[in-house]
Protein backbone atom coordinates (compact mmCIF):
# COMPACT_ATOMS: atom_id res chain seq x y z
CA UNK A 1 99.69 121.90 102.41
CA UNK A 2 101.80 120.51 105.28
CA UNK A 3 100.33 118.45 107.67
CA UNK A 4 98.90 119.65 111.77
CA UNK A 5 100.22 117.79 114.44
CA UNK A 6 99.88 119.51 117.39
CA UNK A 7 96.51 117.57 118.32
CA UNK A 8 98.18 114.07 117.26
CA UNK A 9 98.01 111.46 119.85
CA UNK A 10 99.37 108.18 120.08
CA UNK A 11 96.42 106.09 118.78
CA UNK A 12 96.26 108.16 115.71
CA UNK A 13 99.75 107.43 115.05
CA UNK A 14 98.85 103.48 115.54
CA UNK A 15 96.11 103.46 113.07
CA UNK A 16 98.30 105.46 110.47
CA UNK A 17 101.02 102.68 110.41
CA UNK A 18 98.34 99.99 110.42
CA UNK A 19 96.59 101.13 107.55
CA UNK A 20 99.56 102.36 105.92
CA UNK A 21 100.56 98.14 106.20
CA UNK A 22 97.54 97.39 105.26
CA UNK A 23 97.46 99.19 101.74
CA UNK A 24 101.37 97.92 101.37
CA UNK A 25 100.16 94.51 101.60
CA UNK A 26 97.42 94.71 99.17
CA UNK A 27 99.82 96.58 97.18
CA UNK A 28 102.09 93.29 97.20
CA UNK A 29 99.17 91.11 96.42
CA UNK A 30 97.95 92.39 93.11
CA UNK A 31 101.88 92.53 92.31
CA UNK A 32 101.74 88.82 93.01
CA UNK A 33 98.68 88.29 90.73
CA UNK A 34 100.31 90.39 88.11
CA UNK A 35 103.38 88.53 88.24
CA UNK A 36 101.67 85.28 88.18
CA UNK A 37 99.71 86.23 85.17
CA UNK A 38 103.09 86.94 83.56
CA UNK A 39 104.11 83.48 84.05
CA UNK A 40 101.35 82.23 82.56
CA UNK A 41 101.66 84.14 79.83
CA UNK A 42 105.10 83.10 79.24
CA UNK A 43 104.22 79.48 79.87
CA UNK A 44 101.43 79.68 76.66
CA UNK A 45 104.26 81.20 74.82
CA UNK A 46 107.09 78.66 75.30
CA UNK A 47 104.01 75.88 74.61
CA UNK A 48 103.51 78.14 70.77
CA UNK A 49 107.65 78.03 70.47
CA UNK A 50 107.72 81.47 70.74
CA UNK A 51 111.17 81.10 73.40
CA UNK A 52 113.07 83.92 72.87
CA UNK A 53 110.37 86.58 73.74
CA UNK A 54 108.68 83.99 76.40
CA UNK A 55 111.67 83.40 78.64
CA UNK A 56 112.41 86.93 79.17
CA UNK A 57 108.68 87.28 79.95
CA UNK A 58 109.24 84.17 82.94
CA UNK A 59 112.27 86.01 83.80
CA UNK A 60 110.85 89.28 84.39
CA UNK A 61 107.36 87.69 86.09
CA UNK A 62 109.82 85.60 88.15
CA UNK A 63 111.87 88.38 89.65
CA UNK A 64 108.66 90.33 90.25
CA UNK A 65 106.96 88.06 92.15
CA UNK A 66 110.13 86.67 94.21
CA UNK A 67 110.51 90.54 94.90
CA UNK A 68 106.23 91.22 95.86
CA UNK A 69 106.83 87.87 98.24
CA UNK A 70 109.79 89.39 99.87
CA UNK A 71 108.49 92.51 100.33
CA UNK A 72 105.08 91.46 101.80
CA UNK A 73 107.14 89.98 105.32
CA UNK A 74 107.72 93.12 106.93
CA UNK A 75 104.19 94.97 106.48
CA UNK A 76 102.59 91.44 107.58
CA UNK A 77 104.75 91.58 110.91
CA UNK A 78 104.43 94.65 111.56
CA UNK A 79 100.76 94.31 111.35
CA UNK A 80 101.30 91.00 114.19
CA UNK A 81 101.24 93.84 116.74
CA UNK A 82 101.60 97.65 115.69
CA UNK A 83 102.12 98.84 118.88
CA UNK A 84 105.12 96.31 119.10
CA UNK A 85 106.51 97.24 115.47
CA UNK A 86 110.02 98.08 114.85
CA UNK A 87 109.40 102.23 114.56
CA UNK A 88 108.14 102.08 118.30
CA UNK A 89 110.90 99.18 119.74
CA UNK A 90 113.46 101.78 118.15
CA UNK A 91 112.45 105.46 119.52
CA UNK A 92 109.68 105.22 121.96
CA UNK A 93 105.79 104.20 122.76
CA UNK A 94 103.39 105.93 120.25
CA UNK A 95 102.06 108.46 122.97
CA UNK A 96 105.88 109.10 123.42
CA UNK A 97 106.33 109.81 119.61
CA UNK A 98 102.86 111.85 119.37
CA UNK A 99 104.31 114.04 121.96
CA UNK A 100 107.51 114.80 120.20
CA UNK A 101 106.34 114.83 116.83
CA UNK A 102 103.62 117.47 118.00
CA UNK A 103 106.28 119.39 119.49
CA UNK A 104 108.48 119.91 117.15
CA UNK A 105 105.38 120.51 114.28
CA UNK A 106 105.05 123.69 116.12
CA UNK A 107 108.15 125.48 115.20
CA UNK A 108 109.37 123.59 112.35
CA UNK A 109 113.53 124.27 110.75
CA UNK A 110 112.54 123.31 107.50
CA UNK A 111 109.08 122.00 106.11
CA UNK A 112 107.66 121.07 102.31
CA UNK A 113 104.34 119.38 101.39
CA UNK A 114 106.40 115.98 101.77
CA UNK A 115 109.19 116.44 104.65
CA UNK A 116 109.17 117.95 107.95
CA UNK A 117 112.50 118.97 109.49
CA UNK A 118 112.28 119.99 113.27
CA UNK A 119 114.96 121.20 115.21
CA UNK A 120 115.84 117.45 116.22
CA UNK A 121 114.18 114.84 113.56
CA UNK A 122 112.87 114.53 110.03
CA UNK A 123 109.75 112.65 108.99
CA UNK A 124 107.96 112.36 105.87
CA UNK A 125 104.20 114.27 106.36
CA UNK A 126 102.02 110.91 106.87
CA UNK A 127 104.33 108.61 107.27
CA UNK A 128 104.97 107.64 110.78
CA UNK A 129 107.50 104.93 110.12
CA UNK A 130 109.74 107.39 107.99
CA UNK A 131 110.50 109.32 111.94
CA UNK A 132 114.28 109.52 112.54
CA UNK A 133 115.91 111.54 115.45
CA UNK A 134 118.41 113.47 114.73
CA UNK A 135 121.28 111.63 117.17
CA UNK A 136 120.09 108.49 115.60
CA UNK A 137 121.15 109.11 112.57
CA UNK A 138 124.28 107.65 111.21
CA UNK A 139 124.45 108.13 107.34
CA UNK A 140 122.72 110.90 105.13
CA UNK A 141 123.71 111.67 101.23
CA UNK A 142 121.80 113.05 98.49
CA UNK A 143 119.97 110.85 95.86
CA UNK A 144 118.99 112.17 92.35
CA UNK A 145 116.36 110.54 89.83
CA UNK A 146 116.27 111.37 86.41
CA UNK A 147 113.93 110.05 83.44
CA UNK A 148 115.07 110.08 79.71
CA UNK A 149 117.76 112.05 81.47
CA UNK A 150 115.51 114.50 82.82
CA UNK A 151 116.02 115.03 86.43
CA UNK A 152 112.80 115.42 87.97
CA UNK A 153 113.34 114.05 92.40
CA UNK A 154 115.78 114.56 94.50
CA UNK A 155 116.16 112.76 97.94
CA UNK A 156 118.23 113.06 101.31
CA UNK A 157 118.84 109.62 102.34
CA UNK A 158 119.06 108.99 105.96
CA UNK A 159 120.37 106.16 107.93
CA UNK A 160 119.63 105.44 111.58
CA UNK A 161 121.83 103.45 113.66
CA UNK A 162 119.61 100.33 113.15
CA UNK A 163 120.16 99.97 109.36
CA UNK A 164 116.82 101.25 108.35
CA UNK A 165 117.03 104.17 105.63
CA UNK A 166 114.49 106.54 104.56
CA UNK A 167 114.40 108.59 101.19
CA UNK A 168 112.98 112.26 102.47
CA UNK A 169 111.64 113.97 99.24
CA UNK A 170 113.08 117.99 98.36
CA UNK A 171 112.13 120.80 96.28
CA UNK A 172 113.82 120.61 92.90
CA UNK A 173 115.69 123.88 91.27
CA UNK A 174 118.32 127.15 91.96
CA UNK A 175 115.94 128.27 94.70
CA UNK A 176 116.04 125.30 96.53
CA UNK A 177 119.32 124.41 96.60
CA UNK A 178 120.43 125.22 99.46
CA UNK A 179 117.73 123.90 101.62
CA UNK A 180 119.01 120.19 101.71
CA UNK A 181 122.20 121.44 102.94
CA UNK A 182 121.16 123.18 105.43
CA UNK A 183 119.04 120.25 106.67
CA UNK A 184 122.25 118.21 106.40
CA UNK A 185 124.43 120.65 108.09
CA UNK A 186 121.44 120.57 110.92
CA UNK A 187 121.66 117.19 111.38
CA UNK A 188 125.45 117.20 111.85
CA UNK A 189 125.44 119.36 114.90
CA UNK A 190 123.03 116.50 116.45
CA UNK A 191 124.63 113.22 115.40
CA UNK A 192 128.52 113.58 116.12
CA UNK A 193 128.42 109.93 114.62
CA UNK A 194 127.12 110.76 111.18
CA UNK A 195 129.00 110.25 107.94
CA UNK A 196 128.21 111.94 104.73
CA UNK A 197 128.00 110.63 101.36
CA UNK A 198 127.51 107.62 98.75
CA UNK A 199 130.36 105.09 99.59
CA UNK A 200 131.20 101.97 99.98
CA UNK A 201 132.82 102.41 103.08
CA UNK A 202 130.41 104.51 104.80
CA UNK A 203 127.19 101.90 103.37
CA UNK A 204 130.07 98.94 105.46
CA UNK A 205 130.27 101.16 107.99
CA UNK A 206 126.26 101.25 108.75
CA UNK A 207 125.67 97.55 108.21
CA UNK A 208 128.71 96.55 110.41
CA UNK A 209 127.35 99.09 113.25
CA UNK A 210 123.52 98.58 112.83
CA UNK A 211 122.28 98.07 116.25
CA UNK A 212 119.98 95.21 117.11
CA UNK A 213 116.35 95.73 118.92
């Protein structure tokens, strides 16, 4: 069931993206630990002469935990100072973003159990940091997954006019196919600046426009 924001306040949304950080963070730890325990692993192995097997295992562990360390930065800045993180430096205070996000909850365009679509931004339910206005926007195309060929997500990617993209979730199947186009067609009438679709000049054209904060 879809989330109720009409009593959200600012200070709600604050502690939301700080534990949100918080759980990323551990998230990237244990990743770390995992990877390390790879490497060890594949250390042991290449000490037995087992190489083939063992380097792809230091590969693999390598990659992980280059990609856990990476990932780990943002959370732990944001975390320096929520109030100060990037979501609030781009589109307002958190009272200011309470206030809008409760208004538009009231008479939603388009909602699931995942995404909320107002008449003027789209936000994953929960996830503060996912909020994009609708004349911020810059970029939005749809984005499949499939497993053994199965297609089982499907995602509108959006692009704000900082570089920062979110994946909003859909409904799957004949019923639902028209709803992300309607979304997108939505968020056209807001963002005269918004291109449409998976290219390579329209991925160029967001990083060479991305606005700094």
């Amino acid at each position: 069931m879809a989330a109720n924001y009409t009593a959200l306040s600012g200070a709600e949304i604050v502690k939301k993206v700080r534990g949100r950080n918080i759980r990323s963070i551990v998230l990237c730890v244990l990743g770390c630990l995992a990877s390390v325990g790879i490497l060890i692993f594949a250390g042991i192995e290449i000490r037995n002469n087992e190489i083939g097997y063992a380097l792809m295992a230091f590969i693999v562990g390598l990659i992980f935990l280059l990609g856990c360390i990476f990932s780990i930065s943002k959370p732990l800045k944001t975390l320096q100072n929520v109030e100060e993180s990037r979501i609030f430096r781009k589109f307002g205070t958190p009272d200011e973003l309470a206030s809008r996000i409760s208004e538009g909850s009231m008479q939603p365009f388009f909602q699931t159990s995942q995404t909320l679509v107002t008449d003027s931004f789209i936000m994953k339910h929960g996830d503060f940091e996912s909020f994009k206005p609708f004349e911020d926007i810059v970029l939005i195309y749809k984005k499949e997954h499939s497993t053994n060929g199965i297609k089982d997500s499907v995602f509108l990617v959006a692009y704000d006019r900082f570089g920062d993209s979110v994946d909003y979730p859909f409904k799957l199947g004949k019923k639902h196919a028209g709803e992300m186009d309607a979304v997108a067609n939505l968020i056209a009438q807001h963002a005269p600046e918004c291109r449409f679709g998976y290219t390579q000049d329209n991925l160029r054209y967001v990083k060479e426009h991305a606005q700094q904060i």
